[in-house]
C-alpha atoms as a PDB file:
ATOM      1  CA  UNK A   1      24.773 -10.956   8.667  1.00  0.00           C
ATOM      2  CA  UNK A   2      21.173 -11.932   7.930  1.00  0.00           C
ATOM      3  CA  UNK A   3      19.746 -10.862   4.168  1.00  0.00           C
ATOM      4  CA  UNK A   4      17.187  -8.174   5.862  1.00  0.00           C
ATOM      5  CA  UNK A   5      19.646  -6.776   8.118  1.00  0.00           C
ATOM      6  CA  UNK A   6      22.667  -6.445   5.162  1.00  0.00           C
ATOM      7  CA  UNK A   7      19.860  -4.647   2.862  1.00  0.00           C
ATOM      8  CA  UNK A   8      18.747  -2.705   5.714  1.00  0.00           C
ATOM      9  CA  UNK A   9      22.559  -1.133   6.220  1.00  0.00           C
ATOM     10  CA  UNK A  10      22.551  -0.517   2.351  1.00  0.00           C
ATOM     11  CA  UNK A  11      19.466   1.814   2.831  1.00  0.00           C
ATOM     12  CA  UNK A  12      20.982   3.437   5.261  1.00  0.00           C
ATOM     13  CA  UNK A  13      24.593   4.465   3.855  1.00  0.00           C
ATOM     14  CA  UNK A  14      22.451   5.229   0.435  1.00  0.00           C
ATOM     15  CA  UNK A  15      20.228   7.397   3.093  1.00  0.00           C
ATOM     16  CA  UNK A  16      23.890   9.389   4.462  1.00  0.00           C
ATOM     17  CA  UNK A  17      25.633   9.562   0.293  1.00  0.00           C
ATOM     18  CA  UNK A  18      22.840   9.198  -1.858  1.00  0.00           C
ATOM     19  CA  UNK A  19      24.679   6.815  -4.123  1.00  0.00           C
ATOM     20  CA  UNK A  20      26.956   3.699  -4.038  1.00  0.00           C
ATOM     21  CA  UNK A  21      28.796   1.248  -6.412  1.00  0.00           C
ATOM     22  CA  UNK A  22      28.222  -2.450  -6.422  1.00  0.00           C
ATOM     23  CA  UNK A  23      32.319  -2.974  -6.043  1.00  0.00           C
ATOM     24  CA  UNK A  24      32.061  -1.254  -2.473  1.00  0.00           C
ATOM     25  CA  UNK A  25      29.369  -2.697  -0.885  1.00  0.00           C
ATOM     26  CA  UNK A  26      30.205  -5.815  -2.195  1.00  0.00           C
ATOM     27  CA  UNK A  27      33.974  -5.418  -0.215  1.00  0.00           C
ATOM     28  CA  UNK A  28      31.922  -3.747   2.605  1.00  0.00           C
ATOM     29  CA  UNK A  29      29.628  -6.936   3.392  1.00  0.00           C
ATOM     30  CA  UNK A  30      32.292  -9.311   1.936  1.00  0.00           C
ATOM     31  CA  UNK A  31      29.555 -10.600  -0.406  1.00  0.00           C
ATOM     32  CA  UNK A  32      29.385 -11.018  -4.015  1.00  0.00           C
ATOM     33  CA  UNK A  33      28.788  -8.702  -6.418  1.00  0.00           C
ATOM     34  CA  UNK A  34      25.959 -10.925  -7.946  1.00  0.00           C
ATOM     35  CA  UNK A  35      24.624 -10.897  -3.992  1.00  0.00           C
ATOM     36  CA  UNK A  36      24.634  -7.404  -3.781  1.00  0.00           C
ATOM     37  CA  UNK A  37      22.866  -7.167  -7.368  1.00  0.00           C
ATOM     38  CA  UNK A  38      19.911  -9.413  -5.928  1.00  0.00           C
ATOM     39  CA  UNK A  39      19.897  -7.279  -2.819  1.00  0.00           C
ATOM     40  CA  UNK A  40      19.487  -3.729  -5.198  1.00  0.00           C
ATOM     41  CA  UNK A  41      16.835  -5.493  -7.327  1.00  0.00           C
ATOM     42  CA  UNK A  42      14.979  -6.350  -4.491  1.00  0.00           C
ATOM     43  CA  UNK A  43      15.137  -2.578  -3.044  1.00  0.00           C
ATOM     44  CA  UNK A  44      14.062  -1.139  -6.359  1.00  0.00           C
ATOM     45  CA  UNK A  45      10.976  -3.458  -6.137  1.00  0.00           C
ATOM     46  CA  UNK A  46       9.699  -1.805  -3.362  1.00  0.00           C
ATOM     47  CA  UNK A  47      10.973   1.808  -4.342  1.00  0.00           C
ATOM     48  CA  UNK A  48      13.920   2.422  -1.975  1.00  0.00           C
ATOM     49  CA  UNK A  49      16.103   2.884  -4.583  1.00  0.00           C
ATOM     50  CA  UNK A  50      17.041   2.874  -8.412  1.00  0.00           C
ATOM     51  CA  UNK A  51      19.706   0.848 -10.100  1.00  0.00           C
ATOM     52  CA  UNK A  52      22.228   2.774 -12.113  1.00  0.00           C
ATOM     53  CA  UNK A  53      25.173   0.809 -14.172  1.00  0.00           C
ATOM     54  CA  UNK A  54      26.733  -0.641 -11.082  1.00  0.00           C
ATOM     55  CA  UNK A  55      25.590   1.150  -8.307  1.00  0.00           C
ATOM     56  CA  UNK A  56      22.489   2.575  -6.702  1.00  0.00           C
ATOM     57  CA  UNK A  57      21.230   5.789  -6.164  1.00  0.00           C
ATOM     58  CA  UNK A  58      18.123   7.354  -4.093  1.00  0.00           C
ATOM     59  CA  UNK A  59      14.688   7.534  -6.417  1.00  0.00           C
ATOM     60  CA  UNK A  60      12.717  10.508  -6.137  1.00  0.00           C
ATOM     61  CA  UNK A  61      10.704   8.951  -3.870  1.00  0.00           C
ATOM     62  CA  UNK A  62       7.730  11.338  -4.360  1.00  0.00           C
ATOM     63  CA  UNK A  63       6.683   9.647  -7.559  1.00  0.00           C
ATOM     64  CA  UNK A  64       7.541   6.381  -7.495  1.00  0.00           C
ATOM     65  CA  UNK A  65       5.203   4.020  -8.293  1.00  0.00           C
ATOM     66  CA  UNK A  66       4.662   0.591 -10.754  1.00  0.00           C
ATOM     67  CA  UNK A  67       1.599  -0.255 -12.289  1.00  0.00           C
ATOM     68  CA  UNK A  68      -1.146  -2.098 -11.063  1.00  0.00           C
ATOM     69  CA  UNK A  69      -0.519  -5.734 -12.592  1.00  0.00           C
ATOM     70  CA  UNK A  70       3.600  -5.547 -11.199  1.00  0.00           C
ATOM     71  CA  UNK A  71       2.785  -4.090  -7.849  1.00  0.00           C
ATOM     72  CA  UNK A  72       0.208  -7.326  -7.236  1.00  0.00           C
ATOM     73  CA  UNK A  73       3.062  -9.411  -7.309  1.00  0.00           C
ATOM     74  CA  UNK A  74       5.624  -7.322  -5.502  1.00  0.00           C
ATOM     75  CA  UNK A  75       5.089  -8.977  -2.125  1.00  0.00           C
ATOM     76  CA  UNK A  76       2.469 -10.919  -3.060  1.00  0.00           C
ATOM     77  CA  UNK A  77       2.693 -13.352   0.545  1.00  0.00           C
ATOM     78  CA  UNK A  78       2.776 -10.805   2.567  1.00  0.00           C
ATOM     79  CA  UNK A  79      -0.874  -8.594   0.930  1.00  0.00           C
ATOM     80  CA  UNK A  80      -2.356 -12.230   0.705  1.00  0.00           C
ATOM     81  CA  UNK A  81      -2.102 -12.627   4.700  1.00  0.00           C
ATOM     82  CA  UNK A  82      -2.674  -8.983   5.200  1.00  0.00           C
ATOM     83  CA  UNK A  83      -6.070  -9.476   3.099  1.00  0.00           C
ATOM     84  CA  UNK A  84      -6.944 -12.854   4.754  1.00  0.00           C
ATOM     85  CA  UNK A  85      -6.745 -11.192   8.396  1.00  0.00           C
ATOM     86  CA  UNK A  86      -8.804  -7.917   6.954  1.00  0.00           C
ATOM     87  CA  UNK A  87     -11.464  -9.673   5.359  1.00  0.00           C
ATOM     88  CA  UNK A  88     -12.261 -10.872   9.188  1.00  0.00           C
ATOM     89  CA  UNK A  89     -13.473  -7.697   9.736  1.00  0.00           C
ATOM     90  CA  UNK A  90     -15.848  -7.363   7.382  1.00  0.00           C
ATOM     91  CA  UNK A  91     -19.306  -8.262   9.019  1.00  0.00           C
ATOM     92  CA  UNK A  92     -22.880  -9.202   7.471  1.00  0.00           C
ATOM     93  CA  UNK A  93     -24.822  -6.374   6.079  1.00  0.00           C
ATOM     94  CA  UNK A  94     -21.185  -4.161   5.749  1.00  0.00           C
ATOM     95  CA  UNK A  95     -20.988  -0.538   3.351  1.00  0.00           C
ATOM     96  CA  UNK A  96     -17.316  -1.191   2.384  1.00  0.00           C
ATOM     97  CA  UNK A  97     -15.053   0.990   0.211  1.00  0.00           C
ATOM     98  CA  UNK A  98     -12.009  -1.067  -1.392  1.00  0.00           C
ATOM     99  CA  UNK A  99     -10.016   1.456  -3.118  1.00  0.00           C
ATOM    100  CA  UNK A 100      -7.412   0.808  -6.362  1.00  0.00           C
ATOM    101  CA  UNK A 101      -4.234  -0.749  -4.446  1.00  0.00           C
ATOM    102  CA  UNK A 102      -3.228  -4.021  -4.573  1.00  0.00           C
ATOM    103  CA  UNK A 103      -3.961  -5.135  -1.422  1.00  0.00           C
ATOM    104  CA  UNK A 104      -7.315  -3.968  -1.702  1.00  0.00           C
ATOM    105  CA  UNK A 105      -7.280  -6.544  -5.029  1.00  0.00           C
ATOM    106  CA  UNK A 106      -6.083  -9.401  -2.686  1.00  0.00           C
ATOM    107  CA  UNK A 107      -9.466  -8.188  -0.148  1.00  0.00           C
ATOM    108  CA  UNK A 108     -11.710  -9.045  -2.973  1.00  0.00           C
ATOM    109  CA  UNK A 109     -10.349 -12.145  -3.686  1.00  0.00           C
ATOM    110  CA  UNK A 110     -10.905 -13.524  -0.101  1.00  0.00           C
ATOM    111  CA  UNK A 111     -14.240 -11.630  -0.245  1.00  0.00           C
ATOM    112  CA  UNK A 112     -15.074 -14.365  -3.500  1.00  0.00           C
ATOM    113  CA  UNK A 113     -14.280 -17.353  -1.313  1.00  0.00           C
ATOM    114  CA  UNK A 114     -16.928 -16.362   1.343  1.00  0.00           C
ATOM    115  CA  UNK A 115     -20.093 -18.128   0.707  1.00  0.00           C
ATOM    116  CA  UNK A 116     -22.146 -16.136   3.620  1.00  0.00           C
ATOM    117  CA  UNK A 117     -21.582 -12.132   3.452  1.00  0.00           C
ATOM    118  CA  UNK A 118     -24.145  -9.912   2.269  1.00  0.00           C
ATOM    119  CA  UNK A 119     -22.261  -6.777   1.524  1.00  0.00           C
ATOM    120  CA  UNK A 120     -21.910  -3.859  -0.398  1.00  0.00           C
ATOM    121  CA  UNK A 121     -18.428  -3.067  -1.908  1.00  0.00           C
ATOM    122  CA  UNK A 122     -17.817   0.329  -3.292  1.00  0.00           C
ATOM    123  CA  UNK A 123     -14.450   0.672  -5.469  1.00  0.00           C
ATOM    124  CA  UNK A 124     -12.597   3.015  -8.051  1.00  0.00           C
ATOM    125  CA  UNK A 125     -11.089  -0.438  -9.097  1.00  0.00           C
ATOM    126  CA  UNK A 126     -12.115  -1.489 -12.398  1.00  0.00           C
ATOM    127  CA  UNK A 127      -9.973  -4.762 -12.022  1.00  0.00           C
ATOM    128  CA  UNK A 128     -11.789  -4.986  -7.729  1.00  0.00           C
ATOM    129  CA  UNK A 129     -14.896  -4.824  -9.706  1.00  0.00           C
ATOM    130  CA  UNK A 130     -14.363  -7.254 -11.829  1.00  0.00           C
ATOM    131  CA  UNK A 131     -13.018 -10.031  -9.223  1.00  0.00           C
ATOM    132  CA  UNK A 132     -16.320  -9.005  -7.792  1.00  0.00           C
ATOM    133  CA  UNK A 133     -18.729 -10.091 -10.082  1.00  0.00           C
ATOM    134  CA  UNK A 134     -21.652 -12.482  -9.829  1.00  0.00           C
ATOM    135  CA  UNK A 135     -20.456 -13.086  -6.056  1.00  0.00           C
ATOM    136  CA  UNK A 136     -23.206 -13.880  -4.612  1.00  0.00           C
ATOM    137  CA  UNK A 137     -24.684 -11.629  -1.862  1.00  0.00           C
ATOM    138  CA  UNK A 138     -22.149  -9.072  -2.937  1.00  0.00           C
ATOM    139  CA  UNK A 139     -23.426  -5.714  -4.346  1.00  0.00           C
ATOM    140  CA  UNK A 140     -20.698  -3.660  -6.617  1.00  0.00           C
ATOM    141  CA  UNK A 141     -20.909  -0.409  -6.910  1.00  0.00           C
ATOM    142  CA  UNK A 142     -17.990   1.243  -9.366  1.00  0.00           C
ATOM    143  CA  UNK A 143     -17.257   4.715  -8.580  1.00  0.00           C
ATOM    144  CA  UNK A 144     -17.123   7.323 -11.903  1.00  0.00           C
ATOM    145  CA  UNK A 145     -14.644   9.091 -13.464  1.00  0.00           C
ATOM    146  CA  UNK A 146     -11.985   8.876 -15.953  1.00  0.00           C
ATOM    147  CA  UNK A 147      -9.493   5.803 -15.868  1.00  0.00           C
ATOM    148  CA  UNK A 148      -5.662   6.444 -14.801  1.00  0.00           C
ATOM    149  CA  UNK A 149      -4.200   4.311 -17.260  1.00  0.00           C
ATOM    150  CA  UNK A 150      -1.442   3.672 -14.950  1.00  0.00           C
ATOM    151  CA  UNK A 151      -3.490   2.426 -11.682  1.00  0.00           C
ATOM    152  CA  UNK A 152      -6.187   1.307 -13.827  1.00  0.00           C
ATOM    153  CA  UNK A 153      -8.135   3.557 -10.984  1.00  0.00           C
ATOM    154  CA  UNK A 154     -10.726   5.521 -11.456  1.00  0.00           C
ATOM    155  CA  UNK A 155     -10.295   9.266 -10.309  1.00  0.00           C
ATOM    156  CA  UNK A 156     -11.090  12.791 -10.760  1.00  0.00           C
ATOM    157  CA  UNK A 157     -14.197  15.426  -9.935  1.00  0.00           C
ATOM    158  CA  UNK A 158     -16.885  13.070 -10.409  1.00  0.00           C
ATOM    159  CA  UNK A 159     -15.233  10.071  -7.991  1.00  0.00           C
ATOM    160  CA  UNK A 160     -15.114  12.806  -5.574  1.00  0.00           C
ATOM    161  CA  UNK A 161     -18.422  13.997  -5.990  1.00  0.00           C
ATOM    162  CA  UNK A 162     -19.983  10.651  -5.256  1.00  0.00           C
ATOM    163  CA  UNK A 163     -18.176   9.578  -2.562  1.00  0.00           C
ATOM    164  CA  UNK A 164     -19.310  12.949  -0.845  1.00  0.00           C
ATOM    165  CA  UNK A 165     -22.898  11.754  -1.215  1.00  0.00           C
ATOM    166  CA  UNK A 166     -22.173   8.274   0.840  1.00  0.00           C
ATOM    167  CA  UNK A 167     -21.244   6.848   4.313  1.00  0.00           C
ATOM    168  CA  UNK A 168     -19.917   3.047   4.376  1.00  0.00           C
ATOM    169  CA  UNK A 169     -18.930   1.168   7.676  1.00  0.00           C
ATOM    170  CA  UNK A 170     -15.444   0.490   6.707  1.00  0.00           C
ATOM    171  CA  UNK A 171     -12.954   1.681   4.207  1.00  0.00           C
ATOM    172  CA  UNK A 172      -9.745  -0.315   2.995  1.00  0.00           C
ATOM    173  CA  UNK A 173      -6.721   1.045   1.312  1.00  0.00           C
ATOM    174  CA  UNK A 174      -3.203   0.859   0.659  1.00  0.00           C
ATOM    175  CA  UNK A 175      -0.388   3.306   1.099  1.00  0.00           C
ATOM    176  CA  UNK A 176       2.795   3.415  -1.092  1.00  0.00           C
ATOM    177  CA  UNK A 177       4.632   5.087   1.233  1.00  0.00           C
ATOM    178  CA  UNK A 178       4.779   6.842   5.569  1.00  0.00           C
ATOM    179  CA  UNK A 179       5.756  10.528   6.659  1.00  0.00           C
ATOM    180  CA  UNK A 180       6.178  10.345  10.187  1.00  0.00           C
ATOM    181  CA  UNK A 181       5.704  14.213   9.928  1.00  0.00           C
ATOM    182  CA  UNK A 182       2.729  14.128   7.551  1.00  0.00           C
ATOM    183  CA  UNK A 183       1.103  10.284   7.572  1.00  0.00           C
ATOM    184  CA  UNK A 184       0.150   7.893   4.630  1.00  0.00           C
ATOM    185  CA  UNK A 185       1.267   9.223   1.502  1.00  0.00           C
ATOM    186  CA  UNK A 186       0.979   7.909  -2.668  1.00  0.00           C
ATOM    187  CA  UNK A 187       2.413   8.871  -5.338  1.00  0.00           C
ATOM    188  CA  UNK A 188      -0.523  10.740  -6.784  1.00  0.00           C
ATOM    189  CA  UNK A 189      -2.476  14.066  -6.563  1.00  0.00           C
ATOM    190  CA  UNK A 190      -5.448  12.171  -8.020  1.00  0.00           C
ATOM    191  CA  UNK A 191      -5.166   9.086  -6.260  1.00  0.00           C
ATOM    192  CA  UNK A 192      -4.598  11.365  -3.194  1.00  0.00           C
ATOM    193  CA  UNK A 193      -8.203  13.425  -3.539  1.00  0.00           C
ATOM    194  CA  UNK A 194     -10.352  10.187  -3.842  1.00  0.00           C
ATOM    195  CA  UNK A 195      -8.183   8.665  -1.218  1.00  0.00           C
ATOM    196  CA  UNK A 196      -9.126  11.799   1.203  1.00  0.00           C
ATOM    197  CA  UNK A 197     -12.906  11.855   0.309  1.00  0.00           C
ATOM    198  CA  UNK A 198     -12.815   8.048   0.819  1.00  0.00           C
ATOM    199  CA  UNK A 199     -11.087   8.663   5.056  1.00  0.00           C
ATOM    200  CA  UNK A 200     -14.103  10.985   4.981  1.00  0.00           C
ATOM    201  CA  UNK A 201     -16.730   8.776   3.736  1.00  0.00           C
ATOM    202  CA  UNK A 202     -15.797   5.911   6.059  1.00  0.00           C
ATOM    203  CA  UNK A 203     -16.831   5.398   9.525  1.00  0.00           C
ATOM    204  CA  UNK A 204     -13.961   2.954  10.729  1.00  0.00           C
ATOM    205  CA  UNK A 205     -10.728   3.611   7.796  1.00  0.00           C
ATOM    206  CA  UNK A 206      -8.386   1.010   8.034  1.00  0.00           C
ATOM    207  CA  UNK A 207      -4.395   1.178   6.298  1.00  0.00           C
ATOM    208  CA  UNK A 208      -3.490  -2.481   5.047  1.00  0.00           C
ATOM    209  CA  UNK A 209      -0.029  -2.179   3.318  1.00  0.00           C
ATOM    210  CA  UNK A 210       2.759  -4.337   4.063  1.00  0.00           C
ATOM    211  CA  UNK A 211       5.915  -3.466   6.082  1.00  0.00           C
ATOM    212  CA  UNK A 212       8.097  -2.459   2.802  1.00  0.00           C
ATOM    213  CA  UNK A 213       5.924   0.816   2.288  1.00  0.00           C
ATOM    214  CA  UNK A 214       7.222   2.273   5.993  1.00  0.00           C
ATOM    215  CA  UNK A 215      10.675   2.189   4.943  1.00  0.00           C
ATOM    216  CA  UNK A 216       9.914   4.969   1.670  1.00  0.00           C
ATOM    217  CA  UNK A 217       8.334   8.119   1.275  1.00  0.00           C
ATOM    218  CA  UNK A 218       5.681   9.145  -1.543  1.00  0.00           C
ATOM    219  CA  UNK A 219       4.474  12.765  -2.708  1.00  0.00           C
ATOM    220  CA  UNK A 220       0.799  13.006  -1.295  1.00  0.00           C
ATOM    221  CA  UNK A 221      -0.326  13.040   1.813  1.00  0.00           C
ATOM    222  CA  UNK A 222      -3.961  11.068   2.071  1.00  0.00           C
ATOM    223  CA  UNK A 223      -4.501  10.573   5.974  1.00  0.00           C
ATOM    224  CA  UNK A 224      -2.806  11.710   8.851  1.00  0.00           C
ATOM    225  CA  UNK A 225      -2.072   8.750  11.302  1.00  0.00           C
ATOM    226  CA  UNK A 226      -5.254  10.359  13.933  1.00  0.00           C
ATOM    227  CA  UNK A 227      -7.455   9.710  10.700  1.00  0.00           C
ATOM    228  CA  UNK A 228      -6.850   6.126  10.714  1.00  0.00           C
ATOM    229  CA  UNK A 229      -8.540   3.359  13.150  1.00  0.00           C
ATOM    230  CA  UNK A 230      -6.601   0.345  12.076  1.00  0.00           C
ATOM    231  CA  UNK A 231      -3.430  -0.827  10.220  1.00  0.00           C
ATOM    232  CA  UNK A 232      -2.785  -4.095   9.448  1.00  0.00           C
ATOM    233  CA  UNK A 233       0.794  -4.892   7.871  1.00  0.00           C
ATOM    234  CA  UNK A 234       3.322  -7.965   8.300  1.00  0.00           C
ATOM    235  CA  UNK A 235       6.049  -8.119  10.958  1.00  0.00           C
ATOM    236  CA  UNK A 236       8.401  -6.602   9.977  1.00  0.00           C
ATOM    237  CA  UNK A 237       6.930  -2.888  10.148  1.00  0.00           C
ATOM    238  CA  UNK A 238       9.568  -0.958  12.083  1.00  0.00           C
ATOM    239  CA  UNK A 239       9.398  -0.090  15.619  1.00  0.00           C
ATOM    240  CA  UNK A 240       9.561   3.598  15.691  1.00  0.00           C
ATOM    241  CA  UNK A 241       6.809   3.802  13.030  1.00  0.00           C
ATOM    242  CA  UNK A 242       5.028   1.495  15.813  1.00  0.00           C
ATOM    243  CA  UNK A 243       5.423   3.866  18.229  1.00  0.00           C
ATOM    244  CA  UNK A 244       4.466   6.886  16.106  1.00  0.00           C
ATOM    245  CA  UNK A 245       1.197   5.347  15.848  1.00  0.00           C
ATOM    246  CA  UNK A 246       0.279   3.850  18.528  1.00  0.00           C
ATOM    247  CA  UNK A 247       0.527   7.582  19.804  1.00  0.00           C
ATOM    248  CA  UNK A 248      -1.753   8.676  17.786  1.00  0.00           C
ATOM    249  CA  UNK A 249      -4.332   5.720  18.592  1.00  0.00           C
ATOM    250  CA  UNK A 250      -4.121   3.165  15.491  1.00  0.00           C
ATOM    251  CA  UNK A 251      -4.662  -0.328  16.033  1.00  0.00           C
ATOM    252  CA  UNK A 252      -1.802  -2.520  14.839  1.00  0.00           C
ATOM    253  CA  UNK A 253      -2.925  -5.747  13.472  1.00  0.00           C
ATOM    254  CA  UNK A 254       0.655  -8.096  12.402  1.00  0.00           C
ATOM    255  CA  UNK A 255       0.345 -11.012  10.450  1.00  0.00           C
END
C-alpha cells in the first residue's frame, strides 16, 4: 500500500471512531509503529488530526490553525508551484489583493523576481508587505487595523472599511479548510470578515491552497464555491470536491 493511500484509510477509520492507538493501526497496515508515528505527524501538520500518547484523535477542526512562520513551511513545494502558476495571471497595470495566507506569501515572492509588472498589490500582510518592498514597479498598499498576533494579519472594522472603498482586478487567498455544504472556510471570525469584503472587492477572486486543505474542515465560512472564479491547488485535490466545483463554475488550475 502506497504512503498516501495508507494515511488516507487512517483518516477515514479516525472519520467512523474518532480515535485510534498506534498498536492497532500499526497491526492493521502491518507497518511499524515508528511508520505509523511519521504517518500521524504528518496528518497533524495539515490539521486532520491531533496526536495523543499513542494514538490519534479528531481535532476540533473549526479552530485549527498554526501560525504564520510554521504554516509557510507546511507544504512548502506544493504553495511554491501553486504561486509560480498564479503569478501568470497577474497582467501589466493589475489592482491585486494578496491576503495574509501563506500562499499568498509565496505570490509575492515570485511577484519580486519579475523585472516587468507594474502593479498595485493591496495586503493585510505585514510580512506580504514587506517581501514587497522597493520592487520596482510594484505599488504596496497595507490595509489598517489591529495586528492578529497569531496570523501576523491585519483585521478588524477599519480593514473592512477600506476594502469597501476599493475595486482591484484580481484577489488571491488561501483557505484552511472546504465545506462542500458551505464553501471555503478559516479558522477565524476576523480573518473571515476581511476575507468576505476582500470576494467583494475583487472582480475575478481566485482560491490558491493546496490539496491538503480539501481533506479538513475550518469554522468560518468566507466564499461560497459560486463566489469564486478560479482555484488553483496541486494534484492531488480529491475528485468529488472536483466535481462539487466544477458545478458551480470554478476553474481548476493543477500543478
Amino acid at each position: 500500500m502506497f504512503v498516501e493511500e495508507r494515511r488516507k484509510k487512517i483518516l477515514e477509520l479516525l472519520r467512523k471512531s474518532s480515535k485510534l492507538k498506534v498498536s492497532d493501526l500499526s497491526k492493521m497496515f502491518n507497518v511499524s509503529a515508528v511508520t505509523i508515528r511519521k504517518d500521524l505527524e504528518y496528518l497533524e501538520s495539515i490539521g486532520a488530526l491531533v496526536r495523543t500518547h499513542g494514538g490519534a484523535i479528531l481535532p476540533d477542526h473549526s479552530k485549527v490553525e498554526w501560525g504564520f512562520f510554521r504554516k509557510l513551511n507546511l507544504r512548502r513545494g506544493e504553495k511554491k508551484k501553486i504561486a509560480e502558476k498564479a503569478v501568470e495571471f497577474i497582467e501589466d497595470e493589475d489592482t491585486i489583493i494578496l491576503d495574509s495566507s501563506s500562499t499568498t506569501y509565496y505570490i509575492a515572492e515570485e511577484i519580486k523576481k519579475r523585472d516587468n509588472l507594474r502593479i498595485t498589490v493591496v495586503t493585510n500582510n505585514i510580512f506580504i508587505a514587506e517581501e514587497l518592498l522597493n520592487v520596482p514597479g510594484v505599488e504596496i498598499i497595507v490595509l489598517g487595523g489591529s495586528i492578529r498576533e497569531h496570523s501576523l494579519s491585519l483585521v478588524g472594522p477599519w480593514t473592512i472599511r477600506y476594502l469597501q472603498e476599493i475595486k482591484v482586478d484580481k484577489a488571491f487567498l488561501g483557505a484552511l479548510g472546504f465545506s462542500p455544504d458551505k464553501g471555503f472556510m478559516t479558522p477565524s471570525l476576523v480573518e473571515a470578515d476581511v476575507k468576505r469584503a476582500m470576494v467583494k472587492a475583487a472582480g475575478k477572486v481566485f482560491v490558491v491552497a493546496d490539496s491538503s486543505k480539501f481533506q479538513r474542515g475550518a469554522f468560518a465560512v468566507f466564499a461560497k464555491p459560486e463566489e469564486v472564479d478560479f482555484l488553483i491547488t496541486d494534484s492531488e485535490i480529491p475528485e468529488n470536491i472536483l466535481k462539487i466545483l466544477e458545478k458551480h463554475k470554478v476553474k481548476i488550475i493543477r500543478v
